[in-house]
PDB file of N, CA and C in Angstrom:
ATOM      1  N   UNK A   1      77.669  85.753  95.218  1.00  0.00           N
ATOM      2  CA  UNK A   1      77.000  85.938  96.500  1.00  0.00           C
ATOM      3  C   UNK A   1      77.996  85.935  97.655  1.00  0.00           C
ATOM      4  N   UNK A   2      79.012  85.078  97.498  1.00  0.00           N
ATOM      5  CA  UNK A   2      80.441  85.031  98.963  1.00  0.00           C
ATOM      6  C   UNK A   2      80.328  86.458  98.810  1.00  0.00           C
ATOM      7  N   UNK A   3      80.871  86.970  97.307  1.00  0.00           N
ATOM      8  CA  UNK A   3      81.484  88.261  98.045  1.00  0.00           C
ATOM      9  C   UNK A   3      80.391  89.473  98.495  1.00  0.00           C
ATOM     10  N   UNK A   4      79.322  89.331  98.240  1.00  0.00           N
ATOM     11  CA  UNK A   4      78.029  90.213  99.145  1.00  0.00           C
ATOM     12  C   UNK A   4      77.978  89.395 100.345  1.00  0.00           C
ATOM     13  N   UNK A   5      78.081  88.538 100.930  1.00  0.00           N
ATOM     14  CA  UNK A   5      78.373  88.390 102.460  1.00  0.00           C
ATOM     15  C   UNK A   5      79.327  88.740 103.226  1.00  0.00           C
ATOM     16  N   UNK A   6      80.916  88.528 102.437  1.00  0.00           N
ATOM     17  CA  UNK A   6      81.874  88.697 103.404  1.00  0.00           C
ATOM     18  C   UNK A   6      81.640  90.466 102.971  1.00  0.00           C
ATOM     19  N   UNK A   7      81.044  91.455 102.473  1.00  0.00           N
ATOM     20  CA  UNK A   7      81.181  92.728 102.389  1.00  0.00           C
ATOM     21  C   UNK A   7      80.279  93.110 103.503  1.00  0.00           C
ATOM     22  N   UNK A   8      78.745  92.364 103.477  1.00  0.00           N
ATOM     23  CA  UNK A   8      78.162  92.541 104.470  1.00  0.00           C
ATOM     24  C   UNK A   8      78.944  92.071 106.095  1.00  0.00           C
ATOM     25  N   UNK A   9      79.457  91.010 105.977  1.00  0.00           N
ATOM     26  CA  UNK A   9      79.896  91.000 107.382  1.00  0.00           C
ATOM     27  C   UNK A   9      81.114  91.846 107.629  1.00  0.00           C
ATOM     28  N   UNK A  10      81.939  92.290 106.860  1.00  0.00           N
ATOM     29  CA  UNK A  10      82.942  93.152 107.342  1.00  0.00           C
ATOM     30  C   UNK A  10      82.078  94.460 107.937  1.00  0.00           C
ATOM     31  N   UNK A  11      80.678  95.096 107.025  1.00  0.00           N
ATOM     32  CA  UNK A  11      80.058  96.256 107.643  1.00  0.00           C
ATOM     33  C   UNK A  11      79.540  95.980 109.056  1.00  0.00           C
ATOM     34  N   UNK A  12      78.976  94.965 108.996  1.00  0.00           N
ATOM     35  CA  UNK A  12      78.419  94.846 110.294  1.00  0.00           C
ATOM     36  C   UNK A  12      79.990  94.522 111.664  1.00  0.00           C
ATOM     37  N   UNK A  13      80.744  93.957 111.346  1.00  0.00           N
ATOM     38  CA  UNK A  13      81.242  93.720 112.187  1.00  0.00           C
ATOM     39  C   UNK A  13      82.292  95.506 112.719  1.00  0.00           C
ATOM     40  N   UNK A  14      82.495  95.542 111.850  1.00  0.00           N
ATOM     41  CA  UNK A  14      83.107  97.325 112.010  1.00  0.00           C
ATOM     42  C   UNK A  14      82.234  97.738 112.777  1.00  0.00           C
ATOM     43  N   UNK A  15      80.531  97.602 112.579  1.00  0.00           N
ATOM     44  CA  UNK A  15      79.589  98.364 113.305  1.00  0.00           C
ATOM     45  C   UNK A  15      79.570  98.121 115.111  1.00  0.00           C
ATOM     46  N   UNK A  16      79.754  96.542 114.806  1.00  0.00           N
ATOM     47  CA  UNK A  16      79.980  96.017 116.366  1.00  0.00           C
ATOM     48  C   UNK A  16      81.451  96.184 116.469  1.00  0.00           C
ATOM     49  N   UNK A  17      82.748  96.557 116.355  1.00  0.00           N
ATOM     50  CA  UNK A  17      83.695  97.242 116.879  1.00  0.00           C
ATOM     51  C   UNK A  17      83.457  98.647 117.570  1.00  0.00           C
ATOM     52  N   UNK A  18      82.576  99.559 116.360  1.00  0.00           N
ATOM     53  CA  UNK A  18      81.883 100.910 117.403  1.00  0.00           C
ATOM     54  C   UNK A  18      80.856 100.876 118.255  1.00  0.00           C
ATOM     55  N   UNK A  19      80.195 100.103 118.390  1.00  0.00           N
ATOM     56  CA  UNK A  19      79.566  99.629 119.254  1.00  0.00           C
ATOM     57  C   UNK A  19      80.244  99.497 120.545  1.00  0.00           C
ATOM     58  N   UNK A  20      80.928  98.180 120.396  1.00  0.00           N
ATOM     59  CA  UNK A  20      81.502  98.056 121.907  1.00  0.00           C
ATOM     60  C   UNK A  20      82.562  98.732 122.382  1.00  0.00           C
ATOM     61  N   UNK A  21      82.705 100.027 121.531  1.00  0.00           N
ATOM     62  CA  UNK A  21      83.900 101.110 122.143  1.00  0.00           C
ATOM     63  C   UNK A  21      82.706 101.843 123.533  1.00  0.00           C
ATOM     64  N   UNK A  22      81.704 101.808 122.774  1.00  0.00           N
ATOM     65  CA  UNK A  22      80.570 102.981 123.923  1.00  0.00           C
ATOM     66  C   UNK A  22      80.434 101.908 125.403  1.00  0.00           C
ATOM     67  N   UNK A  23      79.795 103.238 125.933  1.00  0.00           N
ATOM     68  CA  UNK A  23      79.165 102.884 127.554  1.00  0.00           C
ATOM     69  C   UNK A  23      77.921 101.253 127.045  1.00  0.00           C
ATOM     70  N   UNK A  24      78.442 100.406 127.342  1.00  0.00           N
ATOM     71  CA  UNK A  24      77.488  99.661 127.795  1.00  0.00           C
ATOM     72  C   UNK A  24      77.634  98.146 128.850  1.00  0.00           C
ATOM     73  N   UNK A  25      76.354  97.907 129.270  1.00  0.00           N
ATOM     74  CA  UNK A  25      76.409  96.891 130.084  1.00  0.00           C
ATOM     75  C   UNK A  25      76.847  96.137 129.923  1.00  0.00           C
ATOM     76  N   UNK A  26      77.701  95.519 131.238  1.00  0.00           N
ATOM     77  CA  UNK A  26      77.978  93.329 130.724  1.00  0.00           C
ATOM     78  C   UNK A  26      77.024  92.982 130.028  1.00  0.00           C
ATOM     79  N   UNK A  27      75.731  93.044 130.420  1.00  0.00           N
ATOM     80  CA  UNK A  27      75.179  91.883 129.397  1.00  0.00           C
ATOM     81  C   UNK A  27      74.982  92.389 128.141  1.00  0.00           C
ATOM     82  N   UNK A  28      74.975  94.072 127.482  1.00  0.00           N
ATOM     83  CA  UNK A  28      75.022  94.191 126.293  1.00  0.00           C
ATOM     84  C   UNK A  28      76.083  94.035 125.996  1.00  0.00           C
ATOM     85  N   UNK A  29      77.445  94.057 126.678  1.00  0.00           N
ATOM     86  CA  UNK A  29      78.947  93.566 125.814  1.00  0.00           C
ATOM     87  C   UNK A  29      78.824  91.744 125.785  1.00  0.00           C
ATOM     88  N   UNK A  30      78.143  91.263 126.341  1.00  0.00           N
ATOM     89  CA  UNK A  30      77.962  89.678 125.932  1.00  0.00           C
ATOM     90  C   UNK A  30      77.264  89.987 124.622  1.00  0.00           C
ATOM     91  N   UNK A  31      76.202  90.610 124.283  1.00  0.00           N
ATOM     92  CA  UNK A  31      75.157  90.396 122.837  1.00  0.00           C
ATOM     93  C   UNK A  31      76.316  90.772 121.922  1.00  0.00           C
ATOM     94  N   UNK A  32      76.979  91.320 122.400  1.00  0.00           N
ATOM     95  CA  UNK A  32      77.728  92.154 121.137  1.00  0.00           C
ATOM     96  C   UNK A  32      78.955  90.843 120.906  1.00  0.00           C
ATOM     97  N   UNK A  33      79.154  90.494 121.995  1.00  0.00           N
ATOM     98  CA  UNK A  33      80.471  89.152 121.812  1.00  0.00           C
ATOM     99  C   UNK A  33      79.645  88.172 120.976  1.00  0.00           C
ATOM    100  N   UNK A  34      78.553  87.654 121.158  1.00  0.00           N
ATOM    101  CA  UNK A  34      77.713  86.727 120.574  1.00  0.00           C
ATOM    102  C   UNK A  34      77.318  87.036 119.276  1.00  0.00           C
ATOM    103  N   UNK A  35      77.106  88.543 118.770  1.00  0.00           N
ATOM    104  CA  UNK A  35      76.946  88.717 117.544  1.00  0.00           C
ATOM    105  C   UNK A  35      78.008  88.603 116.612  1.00  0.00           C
ATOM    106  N   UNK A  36      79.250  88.896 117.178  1.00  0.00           N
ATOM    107  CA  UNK A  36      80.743  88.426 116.661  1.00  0.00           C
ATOM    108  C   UNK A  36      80.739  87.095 115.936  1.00  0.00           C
ATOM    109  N   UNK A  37      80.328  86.450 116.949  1.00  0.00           N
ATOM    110  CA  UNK A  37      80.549  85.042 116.613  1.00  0.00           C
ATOM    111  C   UNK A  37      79.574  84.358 115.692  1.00  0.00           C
ATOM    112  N   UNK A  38      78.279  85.319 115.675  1.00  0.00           N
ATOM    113  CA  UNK A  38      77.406  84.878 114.764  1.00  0.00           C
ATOM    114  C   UNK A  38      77.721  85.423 113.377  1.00  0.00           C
ATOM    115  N   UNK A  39      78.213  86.639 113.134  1.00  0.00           N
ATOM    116  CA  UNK A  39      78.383  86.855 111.872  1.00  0.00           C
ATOM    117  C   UNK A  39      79.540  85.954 111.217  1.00  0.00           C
ATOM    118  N   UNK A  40      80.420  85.715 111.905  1.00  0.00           N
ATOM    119  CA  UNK A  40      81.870  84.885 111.575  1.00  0.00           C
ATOM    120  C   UNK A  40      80.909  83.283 110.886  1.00  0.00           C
ATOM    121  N   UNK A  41      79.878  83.085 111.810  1.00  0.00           N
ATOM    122  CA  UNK A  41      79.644  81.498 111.430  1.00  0.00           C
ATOM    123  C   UNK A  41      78.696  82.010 109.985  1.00  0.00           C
ATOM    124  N   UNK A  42      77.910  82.578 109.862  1.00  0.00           N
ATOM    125  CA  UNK A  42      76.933  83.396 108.658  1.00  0.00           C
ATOM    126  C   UNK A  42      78.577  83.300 107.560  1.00  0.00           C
ATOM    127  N   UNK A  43      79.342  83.727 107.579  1.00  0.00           N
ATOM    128  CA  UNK A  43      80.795  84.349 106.704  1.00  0.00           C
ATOM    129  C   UNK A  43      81.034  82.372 106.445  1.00  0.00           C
ATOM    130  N   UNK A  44      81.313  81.823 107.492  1.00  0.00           N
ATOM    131  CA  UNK A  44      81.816  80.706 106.769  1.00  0.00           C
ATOM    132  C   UNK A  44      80.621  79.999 106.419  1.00  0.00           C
ATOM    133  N   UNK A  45      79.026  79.719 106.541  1.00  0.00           N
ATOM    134  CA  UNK A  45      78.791  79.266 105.597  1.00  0.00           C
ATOM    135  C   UNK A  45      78.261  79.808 104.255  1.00  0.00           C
ATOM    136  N   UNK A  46      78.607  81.191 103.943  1.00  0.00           N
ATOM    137  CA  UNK A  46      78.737  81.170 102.752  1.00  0.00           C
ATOM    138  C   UNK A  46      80.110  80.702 102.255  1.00  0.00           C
ATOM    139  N   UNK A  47      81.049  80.653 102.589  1.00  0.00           N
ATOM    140  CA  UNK A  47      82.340  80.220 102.265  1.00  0.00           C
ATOM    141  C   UNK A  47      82.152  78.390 101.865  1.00  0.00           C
ATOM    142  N   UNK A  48      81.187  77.896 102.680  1.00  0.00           N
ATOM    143  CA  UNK A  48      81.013  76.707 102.429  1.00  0.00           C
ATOM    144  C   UNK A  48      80.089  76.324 101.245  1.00  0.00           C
ATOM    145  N   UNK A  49      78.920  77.415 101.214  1.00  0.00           N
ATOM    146  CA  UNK A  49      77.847  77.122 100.348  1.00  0.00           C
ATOM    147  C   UNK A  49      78.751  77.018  98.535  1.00  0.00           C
ATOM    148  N   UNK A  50      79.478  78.185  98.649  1.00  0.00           N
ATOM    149  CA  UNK A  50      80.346  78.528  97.480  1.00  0.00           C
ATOM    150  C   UNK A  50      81.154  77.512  97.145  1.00  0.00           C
ATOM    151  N   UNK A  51      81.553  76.523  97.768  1.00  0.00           N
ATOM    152  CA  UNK A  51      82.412  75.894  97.468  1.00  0.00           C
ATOM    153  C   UNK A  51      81.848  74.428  96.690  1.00  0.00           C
ATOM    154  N   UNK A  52      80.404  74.456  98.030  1.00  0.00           N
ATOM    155  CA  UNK A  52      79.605  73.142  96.962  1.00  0.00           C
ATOM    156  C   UNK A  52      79.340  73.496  95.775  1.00  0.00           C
ATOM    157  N   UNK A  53      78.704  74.856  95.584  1.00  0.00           N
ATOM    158  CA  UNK A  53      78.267  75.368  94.291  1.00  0.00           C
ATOM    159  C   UNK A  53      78.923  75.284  93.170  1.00  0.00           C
ATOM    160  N   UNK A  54      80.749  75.160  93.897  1.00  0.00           N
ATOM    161  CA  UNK A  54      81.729  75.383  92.867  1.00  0.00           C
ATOM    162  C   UNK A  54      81.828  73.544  92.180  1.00  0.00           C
ATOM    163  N   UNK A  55      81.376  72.499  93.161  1.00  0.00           N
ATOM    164  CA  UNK A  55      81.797  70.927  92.885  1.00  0.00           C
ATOM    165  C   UNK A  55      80.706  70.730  92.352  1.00  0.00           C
ATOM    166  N   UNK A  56      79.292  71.257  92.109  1.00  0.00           N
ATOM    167  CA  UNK A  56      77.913  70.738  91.382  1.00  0.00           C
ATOM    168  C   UNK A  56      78.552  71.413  89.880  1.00  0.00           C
TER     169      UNK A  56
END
């Protein structure tokens, strides 16, 4: 399952790199900064979940 998340978050985050190349507002370049940071925290806790999974 890590590695179907970190595949999913590399797609999505590529998606929000083309994203915030286009015309858009401050406050849609804030959603887009905030979604950054949300996929990164989604990425480490599967990184975390995997690891308990690995000590049970």
């Amino acid at each position: 399952m890590e590695k179907i998340i970190n595949s999913i978050e590399r797609e999505i985050a590529e998606y929000l790199v083309k994203l915030s190349s286009t015309a858009l507002s401050a406050k849609q370049h804030e959603l887009v900064d905030g979604l950054f940071s949300t996929i990164n925290d989604i990425e480490r806790i599967g990184d975390f979940a995997a690891k308990i999974a690995f000590l049970l």
